[in-house]
C-alpha atoms as a PDB file:
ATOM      1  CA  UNK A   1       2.953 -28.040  17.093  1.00  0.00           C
ATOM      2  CA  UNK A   2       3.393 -24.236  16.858  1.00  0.00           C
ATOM      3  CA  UNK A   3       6.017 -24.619  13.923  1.00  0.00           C
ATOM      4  CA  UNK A   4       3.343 -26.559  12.412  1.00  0.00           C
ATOM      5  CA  UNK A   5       1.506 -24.287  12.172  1.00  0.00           C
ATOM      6  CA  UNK A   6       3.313 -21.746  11.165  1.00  0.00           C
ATOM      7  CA  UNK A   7       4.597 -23.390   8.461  1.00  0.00           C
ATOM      8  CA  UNK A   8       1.296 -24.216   7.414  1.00  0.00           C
ATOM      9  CA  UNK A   9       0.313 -20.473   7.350  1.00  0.00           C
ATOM     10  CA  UNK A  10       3.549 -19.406   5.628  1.00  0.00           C
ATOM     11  CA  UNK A  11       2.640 -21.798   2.764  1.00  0.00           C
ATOM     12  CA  UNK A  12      -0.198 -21.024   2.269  1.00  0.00           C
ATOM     13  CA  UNK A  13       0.414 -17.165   2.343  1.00  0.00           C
ATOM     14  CA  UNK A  14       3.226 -18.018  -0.610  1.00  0.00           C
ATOM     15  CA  UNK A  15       0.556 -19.810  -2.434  1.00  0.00           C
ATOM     16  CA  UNK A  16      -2.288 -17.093  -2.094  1.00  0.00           C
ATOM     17  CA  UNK A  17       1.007 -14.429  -2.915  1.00  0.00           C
ATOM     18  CA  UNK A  18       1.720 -16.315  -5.853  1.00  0.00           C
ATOM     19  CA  UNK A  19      -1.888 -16.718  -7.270  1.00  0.00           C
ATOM     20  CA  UNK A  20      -2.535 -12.906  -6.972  1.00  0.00           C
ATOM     21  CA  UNK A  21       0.176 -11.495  -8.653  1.00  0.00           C
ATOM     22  CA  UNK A  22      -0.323 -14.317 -11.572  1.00  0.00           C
ATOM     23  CA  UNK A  23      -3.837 -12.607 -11.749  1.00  0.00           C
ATOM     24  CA  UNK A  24      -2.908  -8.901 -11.571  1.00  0.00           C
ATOM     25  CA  UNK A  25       0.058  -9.428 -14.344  1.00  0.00           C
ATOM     26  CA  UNK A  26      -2.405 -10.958 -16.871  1.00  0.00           C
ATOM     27  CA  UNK A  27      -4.291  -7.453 -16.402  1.00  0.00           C
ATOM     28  CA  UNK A  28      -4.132  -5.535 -19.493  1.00  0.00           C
ATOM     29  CA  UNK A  29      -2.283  -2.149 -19.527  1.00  0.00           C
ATOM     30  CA  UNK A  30      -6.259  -0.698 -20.402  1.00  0.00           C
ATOM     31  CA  UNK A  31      -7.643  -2.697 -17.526  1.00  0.00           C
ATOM     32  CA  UNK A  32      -5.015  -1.348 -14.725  1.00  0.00           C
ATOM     33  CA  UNK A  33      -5.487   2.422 -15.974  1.00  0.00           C
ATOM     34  CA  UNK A  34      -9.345   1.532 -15.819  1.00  0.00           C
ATOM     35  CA  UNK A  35      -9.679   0.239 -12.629  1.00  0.00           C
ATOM     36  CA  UNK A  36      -6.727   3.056 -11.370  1.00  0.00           C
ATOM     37  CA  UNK A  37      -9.150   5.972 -12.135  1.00  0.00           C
ATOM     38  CA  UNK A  38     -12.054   4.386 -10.728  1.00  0.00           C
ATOM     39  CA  UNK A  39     -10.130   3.683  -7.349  1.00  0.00           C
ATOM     40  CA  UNK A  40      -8.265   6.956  -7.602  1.00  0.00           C
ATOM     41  CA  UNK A  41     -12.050   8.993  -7.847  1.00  0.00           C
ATOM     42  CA  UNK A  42     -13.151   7.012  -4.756  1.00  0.00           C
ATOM     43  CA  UNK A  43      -9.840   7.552  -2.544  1.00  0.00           C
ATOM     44  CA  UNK A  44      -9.785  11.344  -3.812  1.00  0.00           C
ATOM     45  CA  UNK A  45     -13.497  11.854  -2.600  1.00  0.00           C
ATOM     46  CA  UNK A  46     -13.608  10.293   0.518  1.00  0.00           C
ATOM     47  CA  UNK A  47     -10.189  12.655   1.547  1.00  0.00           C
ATOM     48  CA  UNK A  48     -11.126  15.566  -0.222  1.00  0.00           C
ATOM     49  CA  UNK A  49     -12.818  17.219   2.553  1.00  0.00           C
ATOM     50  CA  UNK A  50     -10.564  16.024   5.308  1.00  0.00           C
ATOM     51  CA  UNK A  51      -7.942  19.204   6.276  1.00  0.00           C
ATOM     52  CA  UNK A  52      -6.917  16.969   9.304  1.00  0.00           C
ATOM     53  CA  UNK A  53      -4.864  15.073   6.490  1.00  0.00           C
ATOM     54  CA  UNK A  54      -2.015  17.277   5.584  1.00  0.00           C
ATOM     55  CA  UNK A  55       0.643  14.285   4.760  1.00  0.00           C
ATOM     56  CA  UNK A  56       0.313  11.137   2.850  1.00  0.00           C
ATOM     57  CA  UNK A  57       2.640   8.572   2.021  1.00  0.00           C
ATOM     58  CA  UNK A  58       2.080   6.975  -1.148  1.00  0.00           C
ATOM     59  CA  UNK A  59       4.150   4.132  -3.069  1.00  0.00           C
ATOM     60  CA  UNK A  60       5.665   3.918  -6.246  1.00  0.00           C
ATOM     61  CA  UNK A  61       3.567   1.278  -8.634  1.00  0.00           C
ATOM     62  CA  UNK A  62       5.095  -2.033  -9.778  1.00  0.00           C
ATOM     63  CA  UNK A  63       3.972  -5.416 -11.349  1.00  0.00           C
ATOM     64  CA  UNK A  64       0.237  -4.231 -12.002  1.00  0.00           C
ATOM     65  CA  UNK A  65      -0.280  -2.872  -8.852  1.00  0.00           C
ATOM     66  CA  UNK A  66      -2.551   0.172  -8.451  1.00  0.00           C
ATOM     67  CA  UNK A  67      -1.395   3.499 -10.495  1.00  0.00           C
ATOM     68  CA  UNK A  68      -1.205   6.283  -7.992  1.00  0.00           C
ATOM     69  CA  UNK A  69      -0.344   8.999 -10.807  1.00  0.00           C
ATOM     70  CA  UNK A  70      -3.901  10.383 -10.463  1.00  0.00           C
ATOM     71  CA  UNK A  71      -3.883  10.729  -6.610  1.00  0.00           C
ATOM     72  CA  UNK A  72      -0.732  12.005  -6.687  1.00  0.00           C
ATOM     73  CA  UNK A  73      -1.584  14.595  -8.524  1.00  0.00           C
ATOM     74  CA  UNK A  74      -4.554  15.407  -7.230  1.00  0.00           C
ATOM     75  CA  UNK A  75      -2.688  15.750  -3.628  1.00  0.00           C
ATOM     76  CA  UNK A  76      -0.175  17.877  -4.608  1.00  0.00           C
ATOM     77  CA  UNK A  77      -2.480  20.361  -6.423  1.00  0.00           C
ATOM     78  CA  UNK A  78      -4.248  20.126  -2.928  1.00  0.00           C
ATOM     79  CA  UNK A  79      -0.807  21.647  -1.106  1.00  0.00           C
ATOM     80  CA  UNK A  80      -0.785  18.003   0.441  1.00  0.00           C
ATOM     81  CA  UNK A  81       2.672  16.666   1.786  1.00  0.00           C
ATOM     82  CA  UNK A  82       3.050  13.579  -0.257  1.00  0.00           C
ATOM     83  CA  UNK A  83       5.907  11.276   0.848  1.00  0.00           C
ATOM     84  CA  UNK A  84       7.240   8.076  -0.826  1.00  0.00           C
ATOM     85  CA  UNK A  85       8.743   4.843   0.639  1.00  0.00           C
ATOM     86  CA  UNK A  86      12.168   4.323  -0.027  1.00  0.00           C
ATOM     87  CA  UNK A  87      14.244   0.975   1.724  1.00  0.00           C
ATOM     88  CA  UNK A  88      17.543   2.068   3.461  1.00  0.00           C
ATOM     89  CA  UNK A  89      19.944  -0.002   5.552  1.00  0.00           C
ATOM     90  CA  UNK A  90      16.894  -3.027   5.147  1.00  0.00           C
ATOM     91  CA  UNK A  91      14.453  -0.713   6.512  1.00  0.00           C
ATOM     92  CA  UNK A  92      11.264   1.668   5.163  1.00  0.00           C
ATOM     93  CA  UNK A  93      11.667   5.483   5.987  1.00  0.00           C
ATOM     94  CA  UNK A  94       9.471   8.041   4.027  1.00  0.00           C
ATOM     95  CA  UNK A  95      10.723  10.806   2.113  1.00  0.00           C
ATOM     96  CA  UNK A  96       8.972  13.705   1.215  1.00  0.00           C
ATOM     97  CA  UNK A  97       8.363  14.076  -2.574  1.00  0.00           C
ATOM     98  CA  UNK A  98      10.443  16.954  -4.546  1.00  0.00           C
ATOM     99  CA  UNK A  99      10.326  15.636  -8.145  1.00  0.00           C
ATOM    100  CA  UNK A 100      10.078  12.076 -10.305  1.00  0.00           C
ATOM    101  CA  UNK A 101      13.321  13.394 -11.905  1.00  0.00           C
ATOM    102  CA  UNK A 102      15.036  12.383  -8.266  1.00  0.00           C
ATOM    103  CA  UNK A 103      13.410   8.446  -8.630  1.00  0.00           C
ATOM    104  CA  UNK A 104      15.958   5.568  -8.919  1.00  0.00           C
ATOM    105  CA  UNK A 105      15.167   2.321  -8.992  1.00  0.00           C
ATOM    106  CA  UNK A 106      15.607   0.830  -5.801  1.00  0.00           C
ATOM    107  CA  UNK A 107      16.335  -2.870  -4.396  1.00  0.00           C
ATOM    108  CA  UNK A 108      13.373  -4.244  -5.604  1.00  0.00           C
ATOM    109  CA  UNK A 109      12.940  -2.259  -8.755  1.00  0.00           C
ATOM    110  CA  UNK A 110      11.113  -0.044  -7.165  1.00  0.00           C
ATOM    111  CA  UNK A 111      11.168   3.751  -7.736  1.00  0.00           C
ATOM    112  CA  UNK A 112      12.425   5.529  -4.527  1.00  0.00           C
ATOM    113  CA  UNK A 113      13.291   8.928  -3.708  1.00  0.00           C
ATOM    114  CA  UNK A 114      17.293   9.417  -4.163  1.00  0.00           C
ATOM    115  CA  UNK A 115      17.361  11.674  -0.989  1.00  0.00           C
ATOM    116  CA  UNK A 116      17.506  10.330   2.746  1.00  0.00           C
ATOM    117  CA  UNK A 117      15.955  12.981   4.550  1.00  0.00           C
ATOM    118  CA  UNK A 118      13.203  11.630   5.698  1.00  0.00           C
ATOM    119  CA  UNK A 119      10.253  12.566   7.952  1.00  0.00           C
ATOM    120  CA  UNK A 120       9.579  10.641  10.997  1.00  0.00           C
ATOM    121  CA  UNK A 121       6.325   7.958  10.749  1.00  0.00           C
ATOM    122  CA  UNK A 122       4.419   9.499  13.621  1.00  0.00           C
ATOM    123  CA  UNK A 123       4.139  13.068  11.538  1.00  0.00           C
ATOM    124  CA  UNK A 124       2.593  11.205   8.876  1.00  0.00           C
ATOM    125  CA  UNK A 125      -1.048  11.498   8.438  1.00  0.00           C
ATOM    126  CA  UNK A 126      -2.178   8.768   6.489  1.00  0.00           C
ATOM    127  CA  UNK A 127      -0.433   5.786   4.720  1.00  0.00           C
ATOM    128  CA  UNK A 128      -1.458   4.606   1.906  1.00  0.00           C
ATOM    129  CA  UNK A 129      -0.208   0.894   1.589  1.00  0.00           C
ATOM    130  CA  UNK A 130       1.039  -1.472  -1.501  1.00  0.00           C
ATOM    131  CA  UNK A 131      -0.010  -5.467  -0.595  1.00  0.00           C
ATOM    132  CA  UNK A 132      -0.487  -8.378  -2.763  1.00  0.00           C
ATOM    133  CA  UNK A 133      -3.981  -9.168  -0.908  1.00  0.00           C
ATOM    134  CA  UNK A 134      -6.335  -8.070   2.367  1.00  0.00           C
ATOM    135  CA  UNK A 135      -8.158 -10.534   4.046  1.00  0.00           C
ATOM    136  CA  UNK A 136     -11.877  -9.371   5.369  1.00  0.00           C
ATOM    137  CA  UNK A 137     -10.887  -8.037   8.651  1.00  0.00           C
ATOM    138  CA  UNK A 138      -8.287  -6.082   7.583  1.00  0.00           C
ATOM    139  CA  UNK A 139      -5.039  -7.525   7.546  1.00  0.00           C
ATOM    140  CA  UNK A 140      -2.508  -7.050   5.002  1.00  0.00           C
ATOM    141  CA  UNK A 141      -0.359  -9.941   2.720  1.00  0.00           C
ATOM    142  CA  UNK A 142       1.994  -8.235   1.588  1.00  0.00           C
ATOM    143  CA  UNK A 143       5.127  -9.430  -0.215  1.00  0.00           C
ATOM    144  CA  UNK A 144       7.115 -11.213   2.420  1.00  0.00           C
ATOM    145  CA  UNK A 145       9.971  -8.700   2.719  1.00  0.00           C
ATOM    146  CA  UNK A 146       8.137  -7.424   6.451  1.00  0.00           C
ATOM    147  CA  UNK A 147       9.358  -3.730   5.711  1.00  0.00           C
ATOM    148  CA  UNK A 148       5.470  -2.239   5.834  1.00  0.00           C
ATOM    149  CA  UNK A 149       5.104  -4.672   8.708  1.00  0.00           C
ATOM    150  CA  UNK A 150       7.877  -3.263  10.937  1.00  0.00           C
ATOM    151  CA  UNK A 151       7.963   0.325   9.591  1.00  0.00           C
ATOM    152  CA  UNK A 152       4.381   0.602  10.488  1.00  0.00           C
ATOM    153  CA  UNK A 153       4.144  -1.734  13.422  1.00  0.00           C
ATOM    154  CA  UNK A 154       3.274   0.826  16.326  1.00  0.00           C
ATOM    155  CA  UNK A 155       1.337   2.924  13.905  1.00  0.00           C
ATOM    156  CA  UNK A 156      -2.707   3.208  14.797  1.00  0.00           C
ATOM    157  CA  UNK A 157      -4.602   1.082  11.774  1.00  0.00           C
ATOM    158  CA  UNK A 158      -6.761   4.181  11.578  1.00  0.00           C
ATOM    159  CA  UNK A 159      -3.587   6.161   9.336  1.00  0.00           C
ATOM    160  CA  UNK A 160      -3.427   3.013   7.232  1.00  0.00           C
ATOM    161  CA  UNK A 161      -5.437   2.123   4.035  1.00  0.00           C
ATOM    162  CA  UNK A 162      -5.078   0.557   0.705  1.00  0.00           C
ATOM    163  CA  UNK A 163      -6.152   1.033  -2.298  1.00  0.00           C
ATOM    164  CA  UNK A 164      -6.417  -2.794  -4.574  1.00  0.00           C
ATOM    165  CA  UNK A 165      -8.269  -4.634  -6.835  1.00  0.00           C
ATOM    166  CA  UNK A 166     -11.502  -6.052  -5.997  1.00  0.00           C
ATOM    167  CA  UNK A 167      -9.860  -9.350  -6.503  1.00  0.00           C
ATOM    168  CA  UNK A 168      -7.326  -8.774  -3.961  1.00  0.00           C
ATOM    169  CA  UNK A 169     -10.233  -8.948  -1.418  1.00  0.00           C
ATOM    170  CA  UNK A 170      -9.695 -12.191   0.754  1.00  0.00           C
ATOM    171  CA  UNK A 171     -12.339 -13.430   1.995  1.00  0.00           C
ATOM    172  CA  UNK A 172     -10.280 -16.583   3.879  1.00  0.00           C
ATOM    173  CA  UNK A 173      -7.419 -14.928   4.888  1.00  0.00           C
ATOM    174  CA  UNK A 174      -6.991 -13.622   8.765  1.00  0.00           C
ATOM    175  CA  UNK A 175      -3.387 -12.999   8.698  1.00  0.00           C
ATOM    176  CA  UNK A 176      -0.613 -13.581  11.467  1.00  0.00           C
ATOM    177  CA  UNK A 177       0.496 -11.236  14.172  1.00  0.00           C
ATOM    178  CA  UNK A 178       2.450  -9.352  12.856  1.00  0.00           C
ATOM    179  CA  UNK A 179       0.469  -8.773   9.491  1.00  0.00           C
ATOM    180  CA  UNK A 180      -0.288  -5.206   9.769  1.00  0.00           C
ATOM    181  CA  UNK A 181      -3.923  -3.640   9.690  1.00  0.00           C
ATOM    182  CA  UNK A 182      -5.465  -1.072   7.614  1.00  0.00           C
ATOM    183  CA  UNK A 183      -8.593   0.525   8.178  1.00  0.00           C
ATOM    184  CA  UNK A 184      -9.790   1.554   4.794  1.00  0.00           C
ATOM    185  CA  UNK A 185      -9.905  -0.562   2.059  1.00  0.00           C
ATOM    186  CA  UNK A 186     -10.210   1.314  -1.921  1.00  0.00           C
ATOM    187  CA  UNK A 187     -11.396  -1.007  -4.317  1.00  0.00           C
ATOM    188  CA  UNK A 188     -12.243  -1.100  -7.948  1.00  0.00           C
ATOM    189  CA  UNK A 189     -15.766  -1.716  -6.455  1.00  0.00           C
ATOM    190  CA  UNK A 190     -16.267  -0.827  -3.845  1.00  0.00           C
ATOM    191  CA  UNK A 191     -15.233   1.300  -0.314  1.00  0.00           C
ATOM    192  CA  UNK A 192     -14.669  -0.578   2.916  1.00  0.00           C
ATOM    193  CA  UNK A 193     -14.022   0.296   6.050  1.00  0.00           C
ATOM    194  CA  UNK A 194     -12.426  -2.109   8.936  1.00  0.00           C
ATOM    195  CA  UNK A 195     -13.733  -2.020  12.650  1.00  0.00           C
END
């Protein structure tokens, strides 16, 4: 019965997967850079103010995800630490940023940091995380690979937020286990925060 449901869950997590991303890539470039700025104001107010934040791990955009160019920016004009997920040896460290000019694409076409120095999770302040959806409560659907879900596993929900589309806002999803949570959730619309 347990494989049951589990199967059941998995499927439907690929279905919900595949019908947000279908939505996000028939967002217009405008659209994206639209909805970016507005989340990007929101995110950038509610941290401003906060010097217990020194380091923040961001993530590299792809398939009409959230542009973080305008946070980024923003941070390091700030003196903030701003790290960026890179997969090595089919697991997620975080590197601290030097330049773009020392991006590569990575295994899932991803730009990642070339260098492997990276700085241990629990000095990290705040994560900000990439996902395909959150449900209501909190939990994250990400893409499938489990590398947020394991990097981030013992990690307090209060260092971990996204920033999405309104549309990515499940109401009927609850997640499994192991889904990760975040606490803060940056929309297009609106702010939320998880108890």
């Amino acid at each position: 019965m347990k494989e049951l449901v589990k199967c059941s869950q998995l499927s439907r997590k690929s279905e919900i997967r595949k019908s947000l991303i279908e939505l996000r890539a028939k967002m217009t470039n405008d659209s994206i850079l639209c909805k970016s700025r507005s989340l990007s104001k929101t995110f950038l107010s509610h941290f401003s103010n906060d010097d217990s934040i020194k380091s923040i791990a961001l993530y590299s955009p792809v398939n009409s995800e959230v542009d973080t160019k305008i946070i980024h920016n923003e941070l390091i004009r700030q003196g903030k630490m701003v790290l960026y997920p890179k997969t090595l040896n089919d697991r997620l460290i975080f590197v601290k940023f030097e330049s773009f000019d020392s991006f590569v694409r990575g295994v899932f076409n991803v730009l990642e940091p070339l260098s492997n120095e990276h700085v241990d999770i629990n000095e990290i302040d705040l994560f900000v995380v990439p996902c395909v959806g959150i449900g209501i409560k909190g939990k994250r659907l990400g893409y499938g690979g489990g590398f947020y879900d394991r990097a981030l596993e013992f990690t307090p929900k209060a260092r971990i937020c996204s920033i999405i589309y309104d549309f990515q806002l499940l109401r009927e999803f609850n997640g499994e286990m192991h889904d990760i949570e975040v606490s803060k959730i940056f929309t297009d619309l609106r702010f939320l925060r998880m108890n």
